[in-house]
N, C-alpha and C. Protein backbone atom coordinates (compact mmCIF):
# COMPACT_ATOMS: atom_id res chain seq x y z
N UNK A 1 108.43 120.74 102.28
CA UNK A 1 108.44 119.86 101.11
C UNK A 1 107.98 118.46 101.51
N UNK A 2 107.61 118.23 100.51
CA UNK A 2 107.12 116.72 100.84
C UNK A 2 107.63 115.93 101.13
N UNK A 3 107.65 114.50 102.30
CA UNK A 3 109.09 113.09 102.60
C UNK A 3 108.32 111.98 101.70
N UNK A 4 109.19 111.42 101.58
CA UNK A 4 109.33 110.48 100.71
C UNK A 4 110.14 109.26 101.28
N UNK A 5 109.01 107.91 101.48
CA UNK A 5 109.98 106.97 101.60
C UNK A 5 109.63 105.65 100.74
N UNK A 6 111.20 105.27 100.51
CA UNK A 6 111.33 104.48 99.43
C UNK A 6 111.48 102.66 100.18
N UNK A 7 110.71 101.99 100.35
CA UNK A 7 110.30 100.72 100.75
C UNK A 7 111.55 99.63 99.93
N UNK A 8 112.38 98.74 99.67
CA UNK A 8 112.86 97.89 98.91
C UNK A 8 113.39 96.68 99.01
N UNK A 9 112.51 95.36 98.37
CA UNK A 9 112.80 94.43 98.60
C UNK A 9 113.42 93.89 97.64
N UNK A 10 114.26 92.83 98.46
CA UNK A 10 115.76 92.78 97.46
C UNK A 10 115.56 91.50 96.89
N UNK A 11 116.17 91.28 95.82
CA UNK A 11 115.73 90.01 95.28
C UNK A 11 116.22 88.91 96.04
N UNK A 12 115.57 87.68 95.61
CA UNK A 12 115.68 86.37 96.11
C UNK A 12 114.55 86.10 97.12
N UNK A 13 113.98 87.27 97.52
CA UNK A 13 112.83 86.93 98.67
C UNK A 13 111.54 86.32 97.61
N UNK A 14 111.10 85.51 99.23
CA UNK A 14 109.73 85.27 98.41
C UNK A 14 108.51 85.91 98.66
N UNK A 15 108.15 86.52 97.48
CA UNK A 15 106.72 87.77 97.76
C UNK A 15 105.60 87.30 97.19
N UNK A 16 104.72 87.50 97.25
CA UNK A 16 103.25 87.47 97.37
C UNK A 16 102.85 89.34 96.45
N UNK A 17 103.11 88.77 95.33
CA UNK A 17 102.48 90.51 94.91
C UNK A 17 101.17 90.58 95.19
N UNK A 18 100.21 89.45 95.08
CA UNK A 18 99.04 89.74 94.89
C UNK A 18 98.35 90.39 96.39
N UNK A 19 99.13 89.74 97.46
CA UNK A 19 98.81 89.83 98.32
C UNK A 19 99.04 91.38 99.01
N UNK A 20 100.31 91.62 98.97
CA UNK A 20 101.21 93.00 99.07
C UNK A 20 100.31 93.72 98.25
N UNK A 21 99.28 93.61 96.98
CA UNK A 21 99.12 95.24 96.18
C UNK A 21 97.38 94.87 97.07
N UNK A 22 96.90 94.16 97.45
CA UNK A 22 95.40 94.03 97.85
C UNK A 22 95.05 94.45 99.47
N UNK A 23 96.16 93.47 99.88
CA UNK A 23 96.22 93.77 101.18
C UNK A 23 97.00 94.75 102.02
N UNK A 24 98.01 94.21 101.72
CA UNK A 24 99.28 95.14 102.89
C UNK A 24 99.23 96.59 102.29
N UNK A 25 99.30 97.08 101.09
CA UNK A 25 99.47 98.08 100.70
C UNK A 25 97.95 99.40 101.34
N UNK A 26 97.38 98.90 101.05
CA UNK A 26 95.81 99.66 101.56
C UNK A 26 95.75 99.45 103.25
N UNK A 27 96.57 98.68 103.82
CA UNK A 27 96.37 98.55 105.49
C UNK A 27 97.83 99.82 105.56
N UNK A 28 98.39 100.02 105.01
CA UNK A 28 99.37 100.95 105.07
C UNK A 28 98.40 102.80 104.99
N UNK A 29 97.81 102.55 103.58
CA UNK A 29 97.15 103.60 104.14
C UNK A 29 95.66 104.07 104.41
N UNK A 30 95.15 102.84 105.38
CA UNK A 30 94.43 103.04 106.26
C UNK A 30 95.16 103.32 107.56
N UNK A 31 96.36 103.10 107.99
CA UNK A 31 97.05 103.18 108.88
C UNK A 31 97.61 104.78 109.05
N UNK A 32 98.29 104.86 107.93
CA UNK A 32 99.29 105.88 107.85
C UNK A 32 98.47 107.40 107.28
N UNK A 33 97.10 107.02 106.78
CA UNK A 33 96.79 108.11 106.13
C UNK A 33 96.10 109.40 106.54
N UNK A 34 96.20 108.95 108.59
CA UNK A 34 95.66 110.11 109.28
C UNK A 34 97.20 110.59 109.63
N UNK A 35 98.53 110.33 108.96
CA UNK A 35 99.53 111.18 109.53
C UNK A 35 100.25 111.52 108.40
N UNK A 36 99.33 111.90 106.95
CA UNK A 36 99.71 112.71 105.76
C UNK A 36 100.12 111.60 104.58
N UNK A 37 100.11 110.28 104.78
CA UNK A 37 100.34 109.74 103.88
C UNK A 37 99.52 110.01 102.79
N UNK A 38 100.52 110.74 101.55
CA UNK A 38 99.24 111.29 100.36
C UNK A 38 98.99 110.23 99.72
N UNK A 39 100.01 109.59 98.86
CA UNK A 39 99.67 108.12 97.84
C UNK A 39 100.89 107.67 97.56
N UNK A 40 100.91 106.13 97.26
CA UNK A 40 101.72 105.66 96.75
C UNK A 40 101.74 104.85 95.93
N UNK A 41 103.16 103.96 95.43
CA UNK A 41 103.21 103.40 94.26
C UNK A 41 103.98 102.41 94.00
N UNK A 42 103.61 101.67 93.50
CA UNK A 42 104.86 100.07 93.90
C UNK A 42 105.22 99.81 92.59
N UNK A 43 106.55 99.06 92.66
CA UNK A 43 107.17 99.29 91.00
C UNK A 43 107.78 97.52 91.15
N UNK A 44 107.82 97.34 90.24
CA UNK A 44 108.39 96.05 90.14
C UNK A 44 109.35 95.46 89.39
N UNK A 45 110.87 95.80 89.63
CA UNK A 45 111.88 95.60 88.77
C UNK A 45 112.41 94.47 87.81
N UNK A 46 113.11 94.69 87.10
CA UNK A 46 113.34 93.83 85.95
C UNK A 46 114.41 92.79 87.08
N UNK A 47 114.43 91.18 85.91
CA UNK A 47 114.90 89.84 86.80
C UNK A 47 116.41 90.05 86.98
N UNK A 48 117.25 91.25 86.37
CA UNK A 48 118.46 91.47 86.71
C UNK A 48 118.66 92.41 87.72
N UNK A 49 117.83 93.35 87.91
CA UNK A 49 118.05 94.50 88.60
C UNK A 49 118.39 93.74 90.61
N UNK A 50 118.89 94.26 90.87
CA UNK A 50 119.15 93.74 92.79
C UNK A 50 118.20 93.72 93.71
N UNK A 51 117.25 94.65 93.34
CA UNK A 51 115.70 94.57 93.96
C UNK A 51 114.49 94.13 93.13
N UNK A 52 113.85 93.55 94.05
CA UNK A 52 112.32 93.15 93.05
C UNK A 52 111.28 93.70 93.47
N UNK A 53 111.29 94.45 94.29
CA UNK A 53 109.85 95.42 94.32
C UNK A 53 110.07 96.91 94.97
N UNK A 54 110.08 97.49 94.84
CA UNK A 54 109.98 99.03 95.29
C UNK A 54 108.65 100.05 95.42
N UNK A 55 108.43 100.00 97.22
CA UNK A 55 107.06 101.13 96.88
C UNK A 55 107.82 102.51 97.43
N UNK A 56 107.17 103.65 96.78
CA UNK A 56 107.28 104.85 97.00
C UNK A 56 106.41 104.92 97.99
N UNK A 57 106.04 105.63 99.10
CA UNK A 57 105.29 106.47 99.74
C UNK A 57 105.33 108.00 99.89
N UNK A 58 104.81 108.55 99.40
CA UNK A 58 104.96 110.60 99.95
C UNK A 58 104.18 110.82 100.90
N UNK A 59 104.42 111.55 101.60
CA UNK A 59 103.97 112.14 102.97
C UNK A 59 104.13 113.49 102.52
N UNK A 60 103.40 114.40 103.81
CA UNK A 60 102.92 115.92 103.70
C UNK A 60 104.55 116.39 103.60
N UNK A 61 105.19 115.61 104.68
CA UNK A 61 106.60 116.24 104.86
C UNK A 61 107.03 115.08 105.85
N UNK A 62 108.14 115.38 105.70
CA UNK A 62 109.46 113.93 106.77
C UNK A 62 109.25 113.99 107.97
N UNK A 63 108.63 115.18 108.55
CA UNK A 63 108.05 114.84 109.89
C UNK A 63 106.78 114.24 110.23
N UNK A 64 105.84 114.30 109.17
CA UNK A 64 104.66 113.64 108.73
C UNK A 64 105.00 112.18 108.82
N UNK A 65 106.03 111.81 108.07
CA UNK A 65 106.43 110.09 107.93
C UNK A 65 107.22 109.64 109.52
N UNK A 66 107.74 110.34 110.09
CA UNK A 66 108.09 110.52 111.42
C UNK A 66 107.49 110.14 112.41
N UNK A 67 106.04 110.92 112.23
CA UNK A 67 105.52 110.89 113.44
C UNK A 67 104.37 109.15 112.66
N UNK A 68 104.39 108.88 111.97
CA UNK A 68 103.75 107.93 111.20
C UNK A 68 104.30 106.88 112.05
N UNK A 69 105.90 106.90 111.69
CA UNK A 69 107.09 105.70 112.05
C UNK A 69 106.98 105.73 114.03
N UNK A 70 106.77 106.66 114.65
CA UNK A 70 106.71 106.28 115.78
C UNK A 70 105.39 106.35 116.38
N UNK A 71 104.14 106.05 115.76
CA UNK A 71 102.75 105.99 116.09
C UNK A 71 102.23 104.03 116.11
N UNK A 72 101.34 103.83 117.14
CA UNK A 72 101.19 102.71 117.45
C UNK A 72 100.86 101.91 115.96
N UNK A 73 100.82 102.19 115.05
CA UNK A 73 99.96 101.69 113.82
C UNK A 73 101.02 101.07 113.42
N UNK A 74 102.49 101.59 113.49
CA UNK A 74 103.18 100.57 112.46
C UNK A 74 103.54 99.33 113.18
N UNK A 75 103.26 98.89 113.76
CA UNK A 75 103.43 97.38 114.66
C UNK A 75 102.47 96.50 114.22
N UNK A 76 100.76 96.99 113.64
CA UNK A 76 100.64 96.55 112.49
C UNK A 76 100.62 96.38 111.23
N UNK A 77 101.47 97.64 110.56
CA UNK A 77 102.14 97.20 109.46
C UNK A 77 103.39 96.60 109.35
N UNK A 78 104.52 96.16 110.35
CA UNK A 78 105.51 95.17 110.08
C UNK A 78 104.98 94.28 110.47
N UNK A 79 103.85 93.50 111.37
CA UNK A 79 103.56 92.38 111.63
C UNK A 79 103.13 91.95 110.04
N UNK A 80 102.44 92.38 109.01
CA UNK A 80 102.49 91.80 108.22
C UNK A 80 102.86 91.79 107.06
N UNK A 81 104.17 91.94 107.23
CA UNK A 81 104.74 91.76 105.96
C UNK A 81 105.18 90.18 106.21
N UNK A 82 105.23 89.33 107.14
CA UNK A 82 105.50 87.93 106.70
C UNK A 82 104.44 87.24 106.30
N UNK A 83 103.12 88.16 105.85
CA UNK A 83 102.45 87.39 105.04
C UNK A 83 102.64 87.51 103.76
N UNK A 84 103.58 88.16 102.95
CA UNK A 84 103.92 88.43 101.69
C UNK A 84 105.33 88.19 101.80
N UNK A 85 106.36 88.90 102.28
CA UNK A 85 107.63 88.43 102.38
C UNK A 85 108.16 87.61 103.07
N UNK A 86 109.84 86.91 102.53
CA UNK A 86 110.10 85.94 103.77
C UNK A 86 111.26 87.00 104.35
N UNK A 87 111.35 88.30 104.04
CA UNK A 87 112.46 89.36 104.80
C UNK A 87 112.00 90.51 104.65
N UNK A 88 112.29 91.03 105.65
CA UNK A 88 112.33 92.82 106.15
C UNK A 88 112.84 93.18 105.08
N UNK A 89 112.31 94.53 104.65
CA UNK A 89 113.07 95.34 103.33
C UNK A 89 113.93 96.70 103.94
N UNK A 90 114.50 97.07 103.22
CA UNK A 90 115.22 98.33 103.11
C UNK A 90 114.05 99.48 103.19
N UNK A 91 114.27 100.04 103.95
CA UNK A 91 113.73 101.53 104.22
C UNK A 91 114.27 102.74 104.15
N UNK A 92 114.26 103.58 103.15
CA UNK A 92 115.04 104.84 102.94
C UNK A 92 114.12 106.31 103.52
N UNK A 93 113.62 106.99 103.97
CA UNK A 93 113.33 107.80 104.22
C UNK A 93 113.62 108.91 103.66
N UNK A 94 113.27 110.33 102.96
CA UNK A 94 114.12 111.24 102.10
C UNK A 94 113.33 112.44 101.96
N UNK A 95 114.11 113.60 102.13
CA UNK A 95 112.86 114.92 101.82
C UNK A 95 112.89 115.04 100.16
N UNK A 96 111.91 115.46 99.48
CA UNK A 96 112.07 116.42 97.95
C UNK A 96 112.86 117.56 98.65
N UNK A 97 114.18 117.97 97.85
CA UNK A 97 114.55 119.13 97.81
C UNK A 97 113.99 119.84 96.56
N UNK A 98 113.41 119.62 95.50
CA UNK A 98 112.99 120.18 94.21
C UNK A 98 112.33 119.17 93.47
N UNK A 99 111.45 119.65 92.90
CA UNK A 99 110.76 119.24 91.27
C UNK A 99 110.07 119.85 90.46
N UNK A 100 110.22 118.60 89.35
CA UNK A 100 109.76 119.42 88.04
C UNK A 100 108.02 119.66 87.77
């Protein structure tokens, strides 16, 4: 089944959407997309909700995002997230057990 990880930055940070949907997001999968990254999707929550941005990523499967997370590439994808954020986000990692 496919992994799934859920990216989330919490409010009060300061982000750069424009920057995060042009840049960082497409260096993610130029990076990630020789180790199954299929597509993803960034959501942007309402001014009450506890987070203010959320991207999805799916992968082939959780070992796909695995071997992603310990491949030399992501050292340049956390180097730049301090060009859009002023903090590290929450990272959830997760298999689909089912869908519709």
């Amino acid at each position: 089944m496919a992994g799934i990880v859920t990216v989330l930055y919490p409010k009060g940070v300061t982000f750069n959407m424009d920057y995060y949907l042009s840049t960082h997001m497409p260096l993610v999968q130029s990076k990630w997309g020789q180790y199954g990254l299929v597509h993803w999707k960034v959501l942007q929550f309402r001014e009450e909700d506890p987070y203010l941005v959320q991207a999805t990523l799916e992968f082939e499967s959780t070992d796909a995002f695995g071997k992603a997370a310990a491949g030399p590439e992501v050292a340049d994808i956390m180097a730049d997230i301090k060009n859009f954020s002023d903090k590290e986000p929450v990272i959830m990692p997760g298999t689909v057990l089912k869908t519709s």
